[in-house]
C-alpha atoms as a PDB file:
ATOM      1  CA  UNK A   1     117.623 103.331 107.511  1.00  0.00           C
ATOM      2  CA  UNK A   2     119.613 100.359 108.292  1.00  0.00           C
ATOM      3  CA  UNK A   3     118.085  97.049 108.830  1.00  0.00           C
ATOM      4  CA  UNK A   4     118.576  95.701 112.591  1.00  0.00           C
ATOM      5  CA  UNK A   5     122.304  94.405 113.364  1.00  0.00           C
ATOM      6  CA  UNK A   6     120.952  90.645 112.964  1.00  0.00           C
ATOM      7  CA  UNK A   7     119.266  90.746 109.529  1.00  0.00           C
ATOM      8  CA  UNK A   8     121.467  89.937 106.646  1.00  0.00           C
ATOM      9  CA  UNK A   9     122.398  93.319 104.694  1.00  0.00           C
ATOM     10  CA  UNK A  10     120.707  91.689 101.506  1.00  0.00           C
ATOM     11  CA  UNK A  11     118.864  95.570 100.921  1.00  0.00           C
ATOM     12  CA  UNK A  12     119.420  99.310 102.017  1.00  0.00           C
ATOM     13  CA  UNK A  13     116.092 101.091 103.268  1.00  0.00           C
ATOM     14  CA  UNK A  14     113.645 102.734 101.313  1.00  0.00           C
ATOM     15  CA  UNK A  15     115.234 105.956 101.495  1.00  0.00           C
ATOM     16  CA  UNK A  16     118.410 105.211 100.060  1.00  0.00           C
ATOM     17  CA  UNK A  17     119.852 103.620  97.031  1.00  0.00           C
ATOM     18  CA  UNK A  18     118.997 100.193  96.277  1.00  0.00           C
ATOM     19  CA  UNK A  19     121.141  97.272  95.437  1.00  0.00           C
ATOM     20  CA  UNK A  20     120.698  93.361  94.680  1.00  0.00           C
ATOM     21  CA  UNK A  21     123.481  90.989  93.836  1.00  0.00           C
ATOM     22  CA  UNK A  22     124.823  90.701  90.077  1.00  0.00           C
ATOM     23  CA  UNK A  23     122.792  88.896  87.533  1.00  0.00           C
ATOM     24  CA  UNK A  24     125.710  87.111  86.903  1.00  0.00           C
ATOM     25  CA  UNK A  25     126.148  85.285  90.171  1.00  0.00           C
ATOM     26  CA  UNK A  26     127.115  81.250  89.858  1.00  0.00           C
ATOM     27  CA  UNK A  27     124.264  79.251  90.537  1.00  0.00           C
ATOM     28  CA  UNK A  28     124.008  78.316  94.330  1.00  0.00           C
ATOM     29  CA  UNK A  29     124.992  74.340  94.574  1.00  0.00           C
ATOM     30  CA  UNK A  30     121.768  72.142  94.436  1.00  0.00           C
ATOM     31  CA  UNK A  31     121.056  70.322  97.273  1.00  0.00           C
ATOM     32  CA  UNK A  32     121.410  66.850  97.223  1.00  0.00           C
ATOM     33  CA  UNK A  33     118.210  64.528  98.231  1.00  0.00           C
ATOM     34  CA  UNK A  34     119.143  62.095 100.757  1.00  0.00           C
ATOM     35  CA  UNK A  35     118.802  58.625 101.281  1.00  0.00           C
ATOM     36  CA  UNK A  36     116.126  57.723 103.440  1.00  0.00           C
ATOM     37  CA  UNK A  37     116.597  58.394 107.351  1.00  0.00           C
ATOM     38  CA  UNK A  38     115.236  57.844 110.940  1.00  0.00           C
ATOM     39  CA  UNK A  39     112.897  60.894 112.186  1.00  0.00           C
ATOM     40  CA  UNK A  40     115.846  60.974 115.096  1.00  0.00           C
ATOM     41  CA  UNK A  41     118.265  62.021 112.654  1.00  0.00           C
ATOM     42  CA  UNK A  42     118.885  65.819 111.160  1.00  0.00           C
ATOM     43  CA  UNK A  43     118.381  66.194 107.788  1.00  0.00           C
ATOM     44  CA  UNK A  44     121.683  66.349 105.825  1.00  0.00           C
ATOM     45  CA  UNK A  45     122.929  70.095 104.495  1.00  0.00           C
ATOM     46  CA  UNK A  46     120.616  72.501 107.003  1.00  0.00           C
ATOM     47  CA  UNK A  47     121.324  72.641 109.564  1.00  0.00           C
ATOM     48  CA  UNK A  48     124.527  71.228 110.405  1.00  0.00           C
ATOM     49  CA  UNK A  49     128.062  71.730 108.874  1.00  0.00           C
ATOM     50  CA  UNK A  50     127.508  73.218 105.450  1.00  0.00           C
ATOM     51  CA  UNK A  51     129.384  73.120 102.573  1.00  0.00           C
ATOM     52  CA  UNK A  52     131.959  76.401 102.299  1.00  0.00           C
ATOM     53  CA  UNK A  53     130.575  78.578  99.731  1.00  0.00           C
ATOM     54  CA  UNK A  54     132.543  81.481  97.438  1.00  0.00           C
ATOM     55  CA  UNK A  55     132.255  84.613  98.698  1.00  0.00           C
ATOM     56  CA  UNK A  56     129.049  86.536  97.478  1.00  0.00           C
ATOM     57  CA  UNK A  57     129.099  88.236  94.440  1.00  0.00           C
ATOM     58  CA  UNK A  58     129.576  92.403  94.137  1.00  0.00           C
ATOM     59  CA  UNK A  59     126.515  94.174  94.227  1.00  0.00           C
ATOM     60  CA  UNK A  60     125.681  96.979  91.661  1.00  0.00           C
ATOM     61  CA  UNK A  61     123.282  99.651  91.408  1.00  0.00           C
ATOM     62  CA  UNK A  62     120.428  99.493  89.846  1.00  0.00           C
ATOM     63  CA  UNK A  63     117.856 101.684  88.337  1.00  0.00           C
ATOM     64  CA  UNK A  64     114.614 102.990  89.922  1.00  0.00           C
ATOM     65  CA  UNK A  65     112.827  99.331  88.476  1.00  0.00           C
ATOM     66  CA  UNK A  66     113.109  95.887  89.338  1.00  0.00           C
ATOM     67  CA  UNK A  67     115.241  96.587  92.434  1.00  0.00           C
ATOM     68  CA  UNK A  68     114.718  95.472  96.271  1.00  0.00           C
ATOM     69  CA  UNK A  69     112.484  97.548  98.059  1.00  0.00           C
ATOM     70  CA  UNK A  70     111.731  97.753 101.732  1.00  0.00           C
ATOM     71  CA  UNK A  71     109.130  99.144 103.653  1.00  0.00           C
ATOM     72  CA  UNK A  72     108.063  99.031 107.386  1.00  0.00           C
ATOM     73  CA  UNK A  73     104.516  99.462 108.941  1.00  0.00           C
ATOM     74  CA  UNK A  74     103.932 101.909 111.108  1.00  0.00           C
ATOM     75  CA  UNK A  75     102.683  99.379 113.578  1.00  0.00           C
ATOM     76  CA  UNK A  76     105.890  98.881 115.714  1.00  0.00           C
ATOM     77  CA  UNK A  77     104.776  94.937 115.955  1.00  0.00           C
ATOM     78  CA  UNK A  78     104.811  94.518 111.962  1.00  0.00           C
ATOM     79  CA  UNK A  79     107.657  92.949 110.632  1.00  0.00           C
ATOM     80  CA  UNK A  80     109.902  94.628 107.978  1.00  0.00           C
ATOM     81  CA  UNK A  81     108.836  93.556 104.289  1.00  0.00           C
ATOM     82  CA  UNK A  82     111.126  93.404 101.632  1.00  0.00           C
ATOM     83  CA  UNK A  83     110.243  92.364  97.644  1.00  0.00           C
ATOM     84  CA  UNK A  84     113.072  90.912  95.856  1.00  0.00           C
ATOM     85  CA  UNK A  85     112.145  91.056  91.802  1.00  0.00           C
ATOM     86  CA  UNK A  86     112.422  88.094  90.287  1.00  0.00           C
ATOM     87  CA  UNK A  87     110.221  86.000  87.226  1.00  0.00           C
ATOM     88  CA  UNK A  88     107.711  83.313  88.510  1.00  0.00           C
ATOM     89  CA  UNK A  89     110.109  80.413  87.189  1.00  0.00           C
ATOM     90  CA  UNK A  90     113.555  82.442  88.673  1.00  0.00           C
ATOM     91  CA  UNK A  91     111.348  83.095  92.269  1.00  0.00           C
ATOM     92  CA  UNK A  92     112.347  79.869  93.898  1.00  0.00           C
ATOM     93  CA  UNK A  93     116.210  80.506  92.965  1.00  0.00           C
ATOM     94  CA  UNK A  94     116.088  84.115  94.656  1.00  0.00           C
ATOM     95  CA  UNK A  95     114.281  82.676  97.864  1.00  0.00           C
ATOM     96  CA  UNK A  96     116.950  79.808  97.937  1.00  0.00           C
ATOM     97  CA  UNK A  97     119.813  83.100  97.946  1.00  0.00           C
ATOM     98  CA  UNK A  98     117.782  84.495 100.772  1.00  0.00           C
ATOM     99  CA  UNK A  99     117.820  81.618 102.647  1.00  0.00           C
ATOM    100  CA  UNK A 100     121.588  81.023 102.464  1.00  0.00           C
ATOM    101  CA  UNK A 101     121.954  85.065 103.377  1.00  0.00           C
ATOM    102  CA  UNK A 102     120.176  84.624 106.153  1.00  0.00           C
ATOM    103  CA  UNK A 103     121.824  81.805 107.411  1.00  0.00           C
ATOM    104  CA  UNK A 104     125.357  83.437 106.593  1.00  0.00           C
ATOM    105  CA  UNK A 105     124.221  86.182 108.749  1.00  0.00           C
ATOM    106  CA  UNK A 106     123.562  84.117 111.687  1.00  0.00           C
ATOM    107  CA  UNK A 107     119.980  83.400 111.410  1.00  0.00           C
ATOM    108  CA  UNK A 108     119.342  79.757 113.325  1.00  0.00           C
ATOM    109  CA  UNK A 109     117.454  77.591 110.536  1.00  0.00           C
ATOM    110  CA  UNK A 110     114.600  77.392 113.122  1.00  0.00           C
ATOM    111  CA  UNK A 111     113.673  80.895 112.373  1.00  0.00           C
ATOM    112  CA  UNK A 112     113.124  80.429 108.901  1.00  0.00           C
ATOM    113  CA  UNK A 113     109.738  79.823 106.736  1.00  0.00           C
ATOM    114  CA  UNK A 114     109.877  78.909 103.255  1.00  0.00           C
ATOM    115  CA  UNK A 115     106.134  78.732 101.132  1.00  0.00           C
ATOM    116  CA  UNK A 116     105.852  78.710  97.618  1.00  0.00           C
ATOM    117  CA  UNK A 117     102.781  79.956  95.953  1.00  0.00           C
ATOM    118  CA  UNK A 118     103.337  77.378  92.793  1.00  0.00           C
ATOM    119  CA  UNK A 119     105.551  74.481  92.722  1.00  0.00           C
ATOM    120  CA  UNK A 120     106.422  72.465  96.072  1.00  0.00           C
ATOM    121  CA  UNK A 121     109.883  73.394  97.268  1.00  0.00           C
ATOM    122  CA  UNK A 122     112.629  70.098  96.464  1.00  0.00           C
ATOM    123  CA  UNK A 123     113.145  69.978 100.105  1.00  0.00           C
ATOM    124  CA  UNK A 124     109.313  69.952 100.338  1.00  0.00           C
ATOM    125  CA  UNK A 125     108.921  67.373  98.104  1.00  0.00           C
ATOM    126  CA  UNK A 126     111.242  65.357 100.194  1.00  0.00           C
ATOM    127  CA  UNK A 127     109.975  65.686 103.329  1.00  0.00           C
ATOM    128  CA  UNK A 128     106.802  64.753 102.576  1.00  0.00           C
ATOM    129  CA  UNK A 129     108.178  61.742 101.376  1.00  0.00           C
ATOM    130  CA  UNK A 130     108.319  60.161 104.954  1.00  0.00           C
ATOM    131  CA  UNK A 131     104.810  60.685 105.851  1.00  0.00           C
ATOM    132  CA  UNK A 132     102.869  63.974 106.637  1.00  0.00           C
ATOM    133  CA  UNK A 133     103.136  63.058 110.522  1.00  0.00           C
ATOM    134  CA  UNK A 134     107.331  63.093 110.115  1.00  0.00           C
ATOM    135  CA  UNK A 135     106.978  65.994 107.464  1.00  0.00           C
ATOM    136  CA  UNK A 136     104.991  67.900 110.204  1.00  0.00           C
ATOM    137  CA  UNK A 137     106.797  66.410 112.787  1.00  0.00           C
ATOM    138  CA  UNK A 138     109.635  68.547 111.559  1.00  0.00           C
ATOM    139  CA  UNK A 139     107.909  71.870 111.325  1.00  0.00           C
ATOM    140  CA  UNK A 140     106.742  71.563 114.636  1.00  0.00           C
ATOM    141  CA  UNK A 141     110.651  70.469 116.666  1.00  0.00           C
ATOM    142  CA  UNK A 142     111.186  74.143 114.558  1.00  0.00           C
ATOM    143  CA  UNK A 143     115.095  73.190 115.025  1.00  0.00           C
ATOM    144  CA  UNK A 144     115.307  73.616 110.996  1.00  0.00           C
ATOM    145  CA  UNK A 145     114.457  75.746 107.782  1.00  0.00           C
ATOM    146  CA  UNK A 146     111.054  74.241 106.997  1.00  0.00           C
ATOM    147  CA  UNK A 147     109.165  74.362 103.562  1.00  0.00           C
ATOM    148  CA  UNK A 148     105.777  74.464 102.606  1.00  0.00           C
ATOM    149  CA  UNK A 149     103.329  74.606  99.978  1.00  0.00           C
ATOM    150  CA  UNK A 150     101.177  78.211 100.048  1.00  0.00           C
ATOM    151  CA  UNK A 151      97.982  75.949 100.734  1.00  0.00           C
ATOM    152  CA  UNK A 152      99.339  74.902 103.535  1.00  0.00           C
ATOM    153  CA  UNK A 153      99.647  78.446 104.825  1.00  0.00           C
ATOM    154  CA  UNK A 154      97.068  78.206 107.881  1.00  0.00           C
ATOM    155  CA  UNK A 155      98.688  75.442 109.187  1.00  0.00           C
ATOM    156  CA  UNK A 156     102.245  76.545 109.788  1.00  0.00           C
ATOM    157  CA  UNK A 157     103.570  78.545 112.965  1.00  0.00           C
ATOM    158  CA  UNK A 158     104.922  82.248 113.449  1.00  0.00           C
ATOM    159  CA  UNK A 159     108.955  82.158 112.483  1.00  0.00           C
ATOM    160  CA  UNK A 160     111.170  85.212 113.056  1.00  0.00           C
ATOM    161  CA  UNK A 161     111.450  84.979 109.258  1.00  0.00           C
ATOM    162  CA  UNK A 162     109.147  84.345 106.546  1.00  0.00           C
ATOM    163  CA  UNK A 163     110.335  83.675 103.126  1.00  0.00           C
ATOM    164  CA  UNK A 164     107.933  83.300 100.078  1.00  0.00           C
ATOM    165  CA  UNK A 165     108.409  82.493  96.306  1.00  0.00           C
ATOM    166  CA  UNK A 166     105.763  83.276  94.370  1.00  0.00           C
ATOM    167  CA  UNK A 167     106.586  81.098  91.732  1.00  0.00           C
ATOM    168  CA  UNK A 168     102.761  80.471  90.037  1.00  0.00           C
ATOM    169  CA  UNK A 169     100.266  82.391  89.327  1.00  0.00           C
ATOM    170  CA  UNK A 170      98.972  85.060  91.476  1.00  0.00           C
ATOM    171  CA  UNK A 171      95.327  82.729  91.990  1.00  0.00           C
ATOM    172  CA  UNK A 172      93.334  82.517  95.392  1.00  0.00           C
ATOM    173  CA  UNK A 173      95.588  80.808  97.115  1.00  0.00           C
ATOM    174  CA  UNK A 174      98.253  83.236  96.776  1.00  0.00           C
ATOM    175  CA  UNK A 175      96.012  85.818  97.581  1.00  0.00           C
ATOM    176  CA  UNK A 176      95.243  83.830 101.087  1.00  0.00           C
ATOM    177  CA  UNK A 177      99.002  83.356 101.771  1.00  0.00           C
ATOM    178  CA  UNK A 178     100.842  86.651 101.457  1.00  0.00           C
ATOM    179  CA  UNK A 179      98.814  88.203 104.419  1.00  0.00           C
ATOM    180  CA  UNK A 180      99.032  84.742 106.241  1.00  0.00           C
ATOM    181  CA  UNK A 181     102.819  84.799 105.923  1.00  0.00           C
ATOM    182  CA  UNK A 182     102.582  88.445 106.635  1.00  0.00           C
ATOM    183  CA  UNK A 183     100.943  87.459 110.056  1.00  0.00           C
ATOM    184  CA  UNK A 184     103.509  84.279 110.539  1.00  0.00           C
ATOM    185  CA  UNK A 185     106.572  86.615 110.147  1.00  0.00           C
ATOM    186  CA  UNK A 186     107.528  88.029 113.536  1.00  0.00           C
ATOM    187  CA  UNK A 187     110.235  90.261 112.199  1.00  0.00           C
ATOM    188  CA  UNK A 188     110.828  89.800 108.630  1.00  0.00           C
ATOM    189  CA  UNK A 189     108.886  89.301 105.578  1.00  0.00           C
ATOM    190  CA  UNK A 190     110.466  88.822 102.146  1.00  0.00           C
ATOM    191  CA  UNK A 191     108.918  87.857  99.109  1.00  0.00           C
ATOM    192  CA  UNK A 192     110.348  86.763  96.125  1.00  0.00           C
ATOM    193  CA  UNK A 193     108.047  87.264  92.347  1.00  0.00           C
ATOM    194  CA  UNK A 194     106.541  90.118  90.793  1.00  0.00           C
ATOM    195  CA  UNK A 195     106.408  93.446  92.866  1.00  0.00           C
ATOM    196  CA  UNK A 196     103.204  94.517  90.526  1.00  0.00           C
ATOM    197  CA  UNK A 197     101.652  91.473  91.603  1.00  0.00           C
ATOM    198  CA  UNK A 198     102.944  91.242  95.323  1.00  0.00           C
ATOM    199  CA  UNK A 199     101.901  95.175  95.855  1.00  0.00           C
ATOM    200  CA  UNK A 200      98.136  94.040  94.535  1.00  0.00           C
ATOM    201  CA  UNK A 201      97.959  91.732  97.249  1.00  0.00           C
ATOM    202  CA  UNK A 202      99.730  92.938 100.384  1.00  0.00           C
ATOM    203  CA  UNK A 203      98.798  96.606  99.456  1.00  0.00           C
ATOM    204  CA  UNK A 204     100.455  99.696  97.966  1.00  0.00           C
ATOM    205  CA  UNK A 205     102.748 100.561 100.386  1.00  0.00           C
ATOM    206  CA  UNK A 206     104.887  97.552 100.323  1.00  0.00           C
END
């Protein structure tokens, strides 16, 4: 089954074969931190004019493990969940690529989520550098991609889009946050980390 025209083709359906871009990719251009800034101005590199990027790399098959899987709930409301495989200290790397595939596929940055269940996000990090009124101040003019820590899970808004990198371990407040993000996304869930350890906490048939 096709995902909708507006998500970005970075998975087939659960019925068909699976794909997920080459191991061998080049490693997606860090972002640089800026310099400090007014809370009037947009922060540099998303959104805004971004850099041009190579084209993305071929896709392969892969076998029947460690491959993108997709399921949808039979509630009509749920959004689509997909798992992308990936090591607790490679998660944040794949949710970075699903970020930038989203945004290549016309996503607006506004309808993005980023929470990591281990290690704040750079751009986190950053943010919070102002001030936790300007860092919130940002998530709630939800004109950009915002980050957040999984703690602060219960405190963020529903996006169109939630992406999560499970990039610790699999403690409480993981546990807490996957069905939280589950309830934030509005039409698309993916998670990035260890499908054993994702499926134990958002269930069986994800």
């Amino acid at each position: 089954m096709p995902l909708i025209p507006e998500e970005p083709q970075i998975h087939e359906s659960a019925q068909g074969p699976r794909v997920t871009p080459a191991t061998g990719r080049t490693a997606p251009t860090p972002r640089p931190v800026p310099g400090p800034r007014s809370a009037a101005m947009p922060r540099p590199g998303i959104p805004g004019p971004r850099p041009a990027r190579p084209a993305p790399p071929a896709q392969r098959p892969q076998s029947t493990s460690g491959q993108p899987r997709t399921a949808r709930s039979e509630h009509r409301s749920a959004p689509q969940i997909q798992v992308i495989p990936a090591p607790a200290d490679g998660a944040l790397d794949a949710a970075d690529e699903a970020v930038d595939l989203l945004l290549d596929s016309g996503r607006a940055p506004g309808d993005i989520l980023v929470l990591t269940t281990g290690e704040q996000h750079p751009w986190a990090v950053h943010e919070l550098s102002f001030g936790e009124a300007a860092y919130w101040a940002q998530h709630d003019a939800g004109d950009d991609v915002f980050f957040a820590g999984a703690a602060a899970a219960g405190r963020v808004k529903s996006r169109p889009v939630v992406v999560v990198a499970v990039n610790g371990d699999v403690d409480d407040v993981t546990t807490r946050a996957l069905p939280r993000a589950r309830e934030c996304a509005g039409a698309l869930l993916i998670v990035c980390g260890d499908p054993q350890r994702i499926d134990a906490v958002l269930g069986a048939g994800v």
